[in-house]
C-alpha atoms as a PDB file:
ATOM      1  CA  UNK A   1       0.000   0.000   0.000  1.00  0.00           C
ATOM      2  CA  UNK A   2       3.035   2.093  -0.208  1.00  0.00           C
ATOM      3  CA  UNK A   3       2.728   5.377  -2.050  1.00  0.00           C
ATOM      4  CA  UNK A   4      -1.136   5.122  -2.046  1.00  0.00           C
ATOM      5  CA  UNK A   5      -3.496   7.842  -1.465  1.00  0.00           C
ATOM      6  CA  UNK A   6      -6.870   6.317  -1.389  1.00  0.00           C
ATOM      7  CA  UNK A   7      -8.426   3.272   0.188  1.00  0.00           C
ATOM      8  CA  UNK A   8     -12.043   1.528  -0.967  1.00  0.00           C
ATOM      9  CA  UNK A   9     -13.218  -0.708   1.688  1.00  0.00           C
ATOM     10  CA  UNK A  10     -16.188  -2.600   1.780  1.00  0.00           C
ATOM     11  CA  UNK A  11     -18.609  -2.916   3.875  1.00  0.00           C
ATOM     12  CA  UNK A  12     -20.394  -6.227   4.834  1.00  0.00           C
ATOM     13  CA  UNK A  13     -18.023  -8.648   6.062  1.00  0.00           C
ATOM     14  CA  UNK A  14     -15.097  -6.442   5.508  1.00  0.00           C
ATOM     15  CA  UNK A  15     -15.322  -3.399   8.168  1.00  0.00           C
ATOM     16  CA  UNK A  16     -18.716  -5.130   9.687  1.00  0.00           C
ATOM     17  CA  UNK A  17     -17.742  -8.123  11.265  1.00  0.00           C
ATOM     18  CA  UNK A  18     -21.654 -10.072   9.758  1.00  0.00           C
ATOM     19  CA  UNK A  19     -22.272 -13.277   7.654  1.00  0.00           C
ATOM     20  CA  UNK A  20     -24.156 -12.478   5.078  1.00  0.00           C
ATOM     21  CA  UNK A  21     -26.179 -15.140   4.685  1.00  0.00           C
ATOM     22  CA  UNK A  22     -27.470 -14.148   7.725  1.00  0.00           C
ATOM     23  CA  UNK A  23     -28.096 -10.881   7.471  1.00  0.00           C
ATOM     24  CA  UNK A  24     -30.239 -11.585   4.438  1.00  0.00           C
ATOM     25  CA  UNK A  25     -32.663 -14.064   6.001  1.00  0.00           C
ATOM     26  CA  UNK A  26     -33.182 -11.382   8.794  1.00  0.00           C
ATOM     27  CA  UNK A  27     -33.224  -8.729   6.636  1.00  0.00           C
ATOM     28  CA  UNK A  28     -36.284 -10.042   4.447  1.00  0.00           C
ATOM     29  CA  UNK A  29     -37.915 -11.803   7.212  1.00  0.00           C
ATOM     30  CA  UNK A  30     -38.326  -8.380   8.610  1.00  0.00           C
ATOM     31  CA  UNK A  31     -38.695  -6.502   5.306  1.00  0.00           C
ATOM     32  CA  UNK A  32     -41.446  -8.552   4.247  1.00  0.00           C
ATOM     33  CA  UNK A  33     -43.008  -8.841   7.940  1.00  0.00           C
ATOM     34  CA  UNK A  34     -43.575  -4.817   7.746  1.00  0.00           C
ATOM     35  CA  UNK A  35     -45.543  -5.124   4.229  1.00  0.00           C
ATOM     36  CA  UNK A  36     -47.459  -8.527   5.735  1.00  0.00           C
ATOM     37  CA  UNK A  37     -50.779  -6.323   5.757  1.00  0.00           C
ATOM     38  CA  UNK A  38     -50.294  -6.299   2.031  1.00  0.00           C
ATOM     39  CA  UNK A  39     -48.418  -9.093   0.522  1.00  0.00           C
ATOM     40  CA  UNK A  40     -48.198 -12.554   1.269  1.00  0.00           C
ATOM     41  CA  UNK A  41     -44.188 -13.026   2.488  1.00  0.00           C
ATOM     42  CA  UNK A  42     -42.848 -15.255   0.058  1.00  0.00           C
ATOM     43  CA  UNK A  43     -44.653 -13.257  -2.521  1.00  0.00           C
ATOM     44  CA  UNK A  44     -42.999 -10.054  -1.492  1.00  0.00           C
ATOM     45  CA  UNK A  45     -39.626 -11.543  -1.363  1.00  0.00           C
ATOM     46  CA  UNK A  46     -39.782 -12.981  -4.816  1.00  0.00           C
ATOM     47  CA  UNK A  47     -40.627  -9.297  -5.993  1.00  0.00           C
ATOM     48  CA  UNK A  48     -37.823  -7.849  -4.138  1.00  0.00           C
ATOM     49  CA  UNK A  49     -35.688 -10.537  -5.355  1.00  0.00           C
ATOM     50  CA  UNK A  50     -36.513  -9.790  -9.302  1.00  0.00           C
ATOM     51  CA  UNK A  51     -36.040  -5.744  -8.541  1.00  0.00           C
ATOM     52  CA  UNK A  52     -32.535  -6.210  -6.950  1.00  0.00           C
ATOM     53  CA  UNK A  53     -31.518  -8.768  -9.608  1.00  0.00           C
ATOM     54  CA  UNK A  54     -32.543  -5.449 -12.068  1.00  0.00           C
ATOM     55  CA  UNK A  55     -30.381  -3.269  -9.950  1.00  0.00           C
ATOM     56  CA  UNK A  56     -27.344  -6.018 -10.216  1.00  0.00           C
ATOM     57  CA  UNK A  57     -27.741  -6.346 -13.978  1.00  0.00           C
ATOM     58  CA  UNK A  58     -27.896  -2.225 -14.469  1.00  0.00           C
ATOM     59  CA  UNK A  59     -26.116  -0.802 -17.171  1.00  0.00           C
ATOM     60  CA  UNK A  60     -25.652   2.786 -16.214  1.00  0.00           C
ATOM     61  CA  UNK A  61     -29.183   4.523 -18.118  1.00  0.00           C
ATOM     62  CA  UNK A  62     -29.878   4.329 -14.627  1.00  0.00           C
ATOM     63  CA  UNK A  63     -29.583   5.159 -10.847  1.00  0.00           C
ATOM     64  CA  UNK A  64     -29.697   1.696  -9.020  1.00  0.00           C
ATOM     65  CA  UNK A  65     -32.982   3.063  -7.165  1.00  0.00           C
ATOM     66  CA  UNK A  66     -34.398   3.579 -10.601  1.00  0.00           C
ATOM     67  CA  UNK A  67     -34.004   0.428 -11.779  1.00  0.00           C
ATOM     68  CA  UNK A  68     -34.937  -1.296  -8.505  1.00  0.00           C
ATOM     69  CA  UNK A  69     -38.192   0.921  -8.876  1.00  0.00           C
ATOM     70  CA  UNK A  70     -39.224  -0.049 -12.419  1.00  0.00           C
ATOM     71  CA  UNK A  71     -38.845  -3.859 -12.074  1.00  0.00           C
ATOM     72  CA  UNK A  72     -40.098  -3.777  -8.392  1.00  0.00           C
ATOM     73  CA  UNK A  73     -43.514  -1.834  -9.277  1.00  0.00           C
ATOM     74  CA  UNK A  74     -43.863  -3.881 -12.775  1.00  0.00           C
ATOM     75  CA  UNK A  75     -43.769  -6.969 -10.802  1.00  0.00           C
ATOM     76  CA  UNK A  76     -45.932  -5.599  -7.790  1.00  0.00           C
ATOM     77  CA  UNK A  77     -49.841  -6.100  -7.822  1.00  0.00           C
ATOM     78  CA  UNK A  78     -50.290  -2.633  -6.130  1.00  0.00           C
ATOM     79  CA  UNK A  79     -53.849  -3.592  -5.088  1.00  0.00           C
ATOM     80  CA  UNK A  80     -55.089   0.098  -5.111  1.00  0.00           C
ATOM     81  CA  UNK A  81     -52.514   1.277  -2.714  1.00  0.00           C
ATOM     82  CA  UNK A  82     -50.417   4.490  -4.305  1.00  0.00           C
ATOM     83  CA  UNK A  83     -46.989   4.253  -5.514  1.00  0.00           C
ATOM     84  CA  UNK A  84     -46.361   7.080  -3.100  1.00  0.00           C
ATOM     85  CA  UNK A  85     -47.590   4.873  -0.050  1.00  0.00           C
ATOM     86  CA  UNK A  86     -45.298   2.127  -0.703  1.00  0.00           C
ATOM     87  CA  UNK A  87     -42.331   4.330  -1.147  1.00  0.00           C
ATOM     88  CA  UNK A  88     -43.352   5.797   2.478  1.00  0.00           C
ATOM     89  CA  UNK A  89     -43.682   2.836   3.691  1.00  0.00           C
ATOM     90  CA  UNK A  90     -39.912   1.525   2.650  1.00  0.00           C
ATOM     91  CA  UNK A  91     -38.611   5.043   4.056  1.00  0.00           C
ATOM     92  CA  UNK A  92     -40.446   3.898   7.729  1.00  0.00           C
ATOM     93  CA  UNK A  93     -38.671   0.435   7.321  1.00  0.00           C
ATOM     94  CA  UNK A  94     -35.006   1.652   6.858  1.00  0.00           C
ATOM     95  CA  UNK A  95     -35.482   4.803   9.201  1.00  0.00           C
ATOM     96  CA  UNK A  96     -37.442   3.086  11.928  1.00  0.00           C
ATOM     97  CA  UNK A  97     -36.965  -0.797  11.831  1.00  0.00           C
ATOM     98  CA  UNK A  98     -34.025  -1.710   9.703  1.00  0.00           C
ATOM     99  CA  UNK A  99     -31.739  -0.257  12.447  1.00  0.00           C
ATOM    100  CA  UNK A 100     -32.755  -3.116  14.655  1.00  0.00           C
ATOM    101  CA  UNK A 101     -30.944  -5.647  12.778  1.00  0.00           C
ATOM    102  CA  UNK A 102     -27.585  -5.309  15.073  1.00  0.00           C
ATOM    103  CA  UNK A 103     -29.008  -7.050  17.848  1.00  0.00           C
ATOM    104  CA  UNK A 104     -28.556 -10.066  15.989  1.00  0.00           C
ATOM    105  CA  UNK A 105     -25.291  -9.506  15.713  1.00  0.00           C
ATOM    106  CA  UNK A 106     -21.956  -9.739  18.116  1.00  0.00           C
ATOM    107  CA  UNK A 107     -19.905  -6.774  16.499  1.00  0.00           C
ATOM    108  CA  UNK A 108     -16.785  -5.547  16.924  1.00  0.00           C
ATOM    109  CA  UNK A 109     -14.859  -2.508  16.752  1.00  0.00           C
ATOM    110  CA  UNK A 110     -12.047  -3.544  14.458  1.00  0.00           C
ATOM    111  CA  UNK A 111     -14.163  -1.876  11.409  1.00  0.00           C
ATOM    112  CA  UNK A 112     -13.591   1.532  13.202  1.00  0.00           C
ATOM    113  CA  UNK A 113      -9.731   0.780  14.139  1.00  0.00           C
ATOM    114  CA  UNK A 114      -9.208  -0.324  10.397  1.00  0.00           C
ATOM    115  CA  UNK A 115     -10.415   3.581   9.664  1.00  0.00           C
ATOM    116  CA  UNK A 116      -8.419   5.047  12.235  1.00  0.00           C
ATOM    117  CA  UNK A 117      -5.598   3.402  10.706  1.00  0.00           C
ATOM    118  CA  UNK A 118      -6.330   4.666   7.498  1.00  0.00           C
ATOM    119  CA  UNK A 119      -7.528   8.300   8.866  1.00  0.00           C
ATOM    120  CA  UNK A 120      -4.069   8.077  10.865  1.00  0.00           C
ATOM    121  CA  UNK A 121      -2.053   7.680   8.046  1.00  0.00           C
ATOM    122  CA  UNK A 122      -4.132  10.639   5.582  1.00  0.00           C
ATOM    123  CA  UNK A 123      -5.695   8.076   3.198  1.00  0.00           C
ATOM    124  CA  UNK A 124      -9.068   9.133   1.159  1.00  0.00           C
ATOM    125  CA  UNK A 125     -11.144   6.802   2.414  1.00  0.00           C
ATOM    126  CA  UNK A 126     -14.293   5.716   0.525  1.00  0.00           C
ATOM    127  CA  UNK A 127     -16.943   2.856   1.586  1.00  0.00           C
ATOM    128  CA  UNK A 128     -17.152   0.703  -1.412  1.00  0.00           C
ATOM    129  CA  UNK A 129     -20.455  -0.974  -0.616  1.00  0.00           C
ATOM    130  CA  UNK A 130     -22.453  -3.007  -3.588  1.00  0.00           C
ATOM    131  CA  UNK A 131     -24.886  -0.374  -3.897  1.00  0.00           C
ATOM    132  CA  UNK A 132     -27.996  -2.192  -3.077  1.00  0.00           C
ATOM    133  CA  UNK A 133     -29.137  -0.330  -0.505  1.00  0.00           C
ATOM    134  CA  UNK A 134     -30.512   3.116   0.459  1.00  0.00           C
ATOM    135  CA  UNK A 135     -28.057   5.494   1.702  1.00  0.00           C
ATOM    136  CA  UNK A 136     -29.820   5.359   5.285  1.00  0.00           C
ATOM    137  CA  UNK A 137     -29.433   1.743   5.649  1.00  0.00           C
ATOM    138  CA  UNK A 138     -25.599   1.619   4.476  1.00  0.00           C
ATOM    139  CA  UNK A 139     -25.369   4.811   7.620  1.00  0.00           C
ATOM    140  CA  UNK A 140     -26.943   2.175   9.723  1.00  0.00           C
ATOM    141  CA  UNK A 141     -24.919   0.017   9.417  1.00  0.00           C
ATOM    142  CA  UNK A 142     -21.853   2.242  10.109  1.00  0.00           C
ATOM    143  CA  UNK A 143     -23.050   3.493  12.942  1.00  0.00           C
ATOM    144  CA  UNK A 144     -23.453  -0.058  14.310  1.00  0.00           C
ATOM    145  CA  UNK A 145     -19.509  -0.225  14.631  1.00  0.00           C
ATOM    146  CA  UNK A 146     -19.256   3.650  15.553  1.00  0.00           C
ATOM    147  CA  UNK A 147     -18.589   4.832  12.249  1.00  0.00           C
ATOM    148  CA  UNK A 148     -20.537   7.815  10.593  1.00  0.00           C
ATOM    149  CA  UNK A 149     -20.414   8.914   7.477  1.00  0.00           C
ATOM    150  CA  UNK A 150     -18.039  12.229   8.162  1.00  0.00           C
ATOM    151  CA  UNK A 151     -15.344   9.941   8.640  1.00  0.00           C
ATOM    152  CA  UNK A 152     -15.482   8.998   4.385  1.00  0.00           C
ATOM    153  CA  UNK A 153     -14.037  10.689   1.440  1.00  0.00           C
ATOM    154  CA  UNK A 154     -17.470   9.048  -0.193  1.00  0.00           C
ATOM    155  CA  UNK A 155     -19.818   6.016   0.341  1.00  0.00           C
ATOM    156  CA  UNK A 156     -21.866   4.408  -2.875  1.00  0.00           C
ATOM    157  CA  UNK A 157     -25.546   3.689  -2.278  1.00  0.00           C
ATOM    158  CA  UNK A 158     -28.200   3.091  -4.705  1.00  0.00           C
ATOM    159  CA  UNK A 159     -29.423   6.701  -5.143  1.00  0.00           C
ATOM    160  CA  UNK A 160     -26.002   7.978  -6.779  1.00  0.00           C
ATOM    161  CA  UNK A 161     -24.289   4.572  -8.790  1.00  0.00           C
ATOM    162  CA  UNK A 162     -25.270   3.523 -11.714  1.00  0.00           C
ATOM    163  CA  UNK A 163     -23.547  -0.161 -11.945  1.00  0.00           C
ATOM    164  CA  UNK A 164     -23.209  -2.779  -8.720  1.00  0.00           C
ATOM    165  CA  UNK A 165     -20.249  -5.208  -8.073  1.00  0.00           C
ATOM    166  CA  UNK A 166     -19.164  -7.753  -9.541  1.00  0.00           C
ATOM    167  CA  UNK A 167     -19.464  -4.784 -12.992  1.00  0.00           C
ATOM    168  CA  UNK A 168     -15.942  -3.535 -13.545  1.00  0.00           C
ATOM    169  CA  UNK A 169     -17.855  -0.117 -14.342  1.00  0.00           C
ATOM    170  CA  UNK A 170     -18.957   0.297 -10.937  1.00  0.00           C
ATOM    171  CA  UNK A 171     -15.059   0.440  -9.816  1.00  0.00           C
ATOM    172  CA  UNK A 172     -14.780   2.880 -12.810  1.00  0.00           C
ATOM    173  CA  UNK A 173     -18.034   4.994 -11.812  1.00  0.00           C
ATOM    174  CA  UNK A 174     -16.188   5.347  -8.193  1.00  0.00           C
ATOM    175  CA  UNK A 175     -13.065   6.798  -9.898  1.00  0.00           C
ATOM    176  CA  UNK A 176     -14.544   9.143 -11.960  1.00  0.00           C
ATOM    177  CA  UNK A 177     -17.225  10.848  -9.109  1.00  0.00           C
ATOM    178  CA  UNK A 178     -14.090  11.408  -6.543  1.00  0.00           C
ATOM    179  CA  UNK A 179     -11.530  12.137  -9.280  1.00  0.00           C
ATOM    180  CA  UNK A 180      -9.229   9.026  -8.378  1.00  0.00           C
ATOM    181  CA  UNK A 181      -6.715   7.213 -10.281  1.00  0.00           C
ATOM    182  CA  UNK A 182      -6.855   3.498 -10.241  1.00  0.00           C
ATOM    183  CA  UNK A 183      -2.634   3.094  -9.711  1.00  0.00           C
ATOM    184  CA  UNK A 184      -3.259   5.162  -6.546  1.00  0.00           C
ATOM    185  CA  UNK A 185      -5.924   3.283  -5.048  1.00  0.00           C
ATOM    186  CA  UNK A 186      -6.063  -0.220  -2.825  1.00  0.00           C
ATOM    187  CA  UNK A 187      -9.756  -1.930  -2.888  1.00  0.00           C
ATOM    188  CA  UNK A 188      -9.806  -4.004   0.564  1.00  0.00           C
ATOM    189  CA  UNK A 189     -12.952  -6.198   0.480  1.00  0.00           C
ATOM    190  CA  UNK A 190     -13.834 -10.128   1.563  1.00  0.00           C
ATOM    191  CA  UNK A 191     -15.227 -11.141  -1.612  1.00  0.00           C
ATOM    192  CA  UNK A 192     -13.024 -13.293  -4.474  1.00  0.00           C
ATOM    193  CA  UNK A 193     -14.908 -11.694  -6.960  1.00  0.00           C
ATOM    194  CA  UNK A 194     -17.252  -8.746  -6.476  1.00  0.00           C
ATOM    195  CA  UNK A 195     -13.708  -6.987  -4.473  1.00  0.00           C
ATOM    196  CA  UNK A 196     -11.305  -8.127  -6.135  1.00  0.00           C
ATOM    197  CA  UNK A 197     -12.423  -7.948  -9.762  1.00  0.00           C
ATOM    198  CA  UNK A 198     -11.268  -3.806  -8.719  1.00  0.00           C
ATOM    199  CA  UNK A 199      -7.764  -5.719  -9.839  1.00  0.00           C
ATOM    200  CA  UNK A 200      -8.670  -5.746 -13.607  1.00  0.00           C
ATOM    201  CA  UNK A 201      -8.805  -2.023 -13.753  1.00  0.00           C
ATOM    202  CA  UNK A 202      -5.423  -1.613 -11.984  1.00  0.00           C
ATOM    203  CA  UNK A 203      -6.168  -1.079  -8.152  1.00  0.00           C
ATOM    204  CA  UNK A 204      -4.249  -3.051  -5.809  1.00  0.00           C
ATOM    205  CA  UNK A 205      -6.517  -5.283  -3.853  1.00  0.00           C
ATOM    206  CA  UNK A 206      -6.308  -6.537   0.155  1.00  0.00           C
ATOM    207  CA  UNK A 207      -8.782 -10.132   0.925  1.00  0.00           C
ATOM    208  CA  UNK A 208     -10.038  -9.948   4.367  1.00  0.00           C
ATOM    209  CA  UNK A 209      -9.961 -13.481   5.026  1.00  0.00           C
ATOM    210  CA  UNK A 210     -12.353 -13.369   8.287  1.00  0.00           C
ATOM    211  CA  UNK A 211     -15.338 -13.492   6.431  1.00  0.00           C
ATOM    212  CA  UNK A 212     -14.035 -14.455   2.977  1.00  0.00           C
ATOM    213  CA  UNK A 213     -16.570 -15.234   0.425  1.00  0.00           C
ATOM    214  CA  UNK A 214     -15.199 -17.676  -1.973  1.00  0.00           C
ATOM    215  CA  UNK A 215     -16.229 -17.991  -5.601  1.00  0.00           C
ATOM    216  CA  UNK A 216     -15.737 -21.395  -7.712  1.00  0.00           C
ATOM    217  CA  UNK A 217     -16.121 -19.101 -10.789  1.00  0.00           C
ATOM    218  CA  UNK A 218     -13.440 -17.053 -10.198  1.00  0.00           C
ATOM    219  CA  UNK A 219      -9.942 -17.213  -9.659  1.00  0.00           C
ATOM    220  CA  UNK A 220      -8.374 -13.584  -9.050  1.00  0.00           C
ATOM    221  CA  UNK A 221      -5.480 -13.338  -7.117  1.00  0.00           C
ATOM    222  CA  UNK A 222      -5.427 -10.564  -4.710  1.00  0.00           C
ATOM    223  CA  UNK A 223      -2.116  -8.244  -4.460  1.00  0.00           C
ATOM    224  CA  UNK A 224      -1.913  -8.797  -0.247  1.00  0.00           C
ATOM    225  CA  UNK A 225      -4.542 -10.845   2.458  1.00  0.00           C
ATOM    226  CA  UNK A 226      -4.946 -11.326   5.723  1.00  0.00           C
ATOM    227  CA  UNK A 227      -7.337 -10.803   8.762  1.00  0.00           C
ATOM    228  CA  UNK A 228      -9.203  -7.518   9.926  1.00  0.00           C
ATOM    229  CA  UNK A 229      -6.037  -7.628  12.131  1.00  0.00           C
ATOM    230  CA  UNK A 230      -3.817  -7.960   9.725  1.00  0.00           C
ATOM    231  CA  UNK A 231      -4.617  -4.859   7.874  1.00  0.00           C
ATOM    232  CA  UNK A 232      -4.814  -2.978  11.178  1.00  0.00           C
ATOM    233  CA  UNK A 233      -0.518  -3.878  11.748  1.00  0.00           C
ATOM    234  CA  UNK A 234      -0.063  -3.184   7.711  1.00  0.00           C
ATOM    235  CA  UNK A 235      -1.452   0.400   7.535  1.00  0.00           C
ATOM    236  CA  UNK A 236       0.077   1.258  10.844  1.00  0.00           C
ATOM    237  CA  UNK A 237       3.571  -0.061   9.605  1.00  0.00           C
ATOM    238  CA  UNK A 238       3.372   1.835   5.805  1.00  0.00           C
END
């Protein structure tokens, strides 16, 4: 990381010390359990499953929230309830309920020494998220490890990207909105492929191995790896 200026770090399983697979079955059991007035579950779920598979498969005509929102209310039988009052309703969700998620989780605070690290040493700093989410719920979920997002350079949610990981242009879309070069950046992520496929457009890559999602598909090497506590020791020593 020597004679780099920025850092990209990821979010889920990287900084936030969560599996993913469980965070998803909570996540819809308790999406889908605040719209249970209107849609059967598994129903729900299937549509939400569709509109984020449209977000995945974007190809830049569009924010990520605008594509979610023209496959999700295709799909949707809106039963004479408004646009408008869904939307509301999804606002309530993330503001109100989604924050509630941590307490099935036993965090950390390793994601917030990682960025002290970092801060410590004058890196840009950017949170690197697949941009799946509102911007409220990726906050959330900083704030779970006492992170907020004045300690970033810039944090990708679905209102502002246009592409999601594993699309090379989403690395590229990063570069161009904080005016970045790829040679001076390091993408530190636990994902084989949605992380480090940042390699194939010339940033240096770091595997977190903690919670290292492994990909049959793909075989990328990353440039250094090691645990959340690893990267702690090698930003402190650059």
């Amino acid at each position: 990381m020597e004679g780099k200026r920025t850092i990209l770090f990821d979010l889920d399983g990287t900084l936030l010390p969560i599996d993913m697979d469980k965070f998803i079955e909570k996540y819809f059991r308790l999406l889908s359990g605040h719209f249970a007035d209107l849609y059967n579950p598994e129903y729900f779920v299937d549509v939400i499953n569709k509109a984020t598979e449209n977000m995945i498969k974007n190809d830049g005509k569009l924010t990520n929230k605008e594509a979610f929102e023209k496959k999700f209310f295709e799909l949707i039988d809106l039963q004479g309830v408004r646009e408008k009052e869904i939307w509301d309703r999804f606002y309530d969700f993330y503001d109100n309920y989604f924050p509630t998620l941590k307490n099935h989780f036993e965090l950390d605070k390793l994601g917030a020494e990682i960025v002290k690290a970092a801060t410590d040493k004058n890196f840009n700093i950017i949170i690197a998220t697949n941009p799946l989410f509102p911007r409220n719920a990726i906050t959330a979920r900083l704030e779970w490890i006492d992170l907020n997002p004045d300690d970033f350079n810039y944090i990708t949610s679905y209102e502002e990207m246009h592409y999601c990981k594993p699309n090379i242009n989403y690395y590229r879309e990063i570069m161009d909105k904080t005016n970045n070069n790829p040679k001076d950046c390091v993408m530190v992520g636990n994902d084989m492929r949605d992380d480090m496929v940042a390699k194939k457009l010339g940033i240096k890559t770091f595997l977190i191995e903690d919670f290292m999602v492994k990909r049959d598909e793909v075989s990328i090497e990353p440039d250094w790896q090691g645990t959340r506590t690893d990267i702690i020791n090698h930003i402190k020593n650059l």
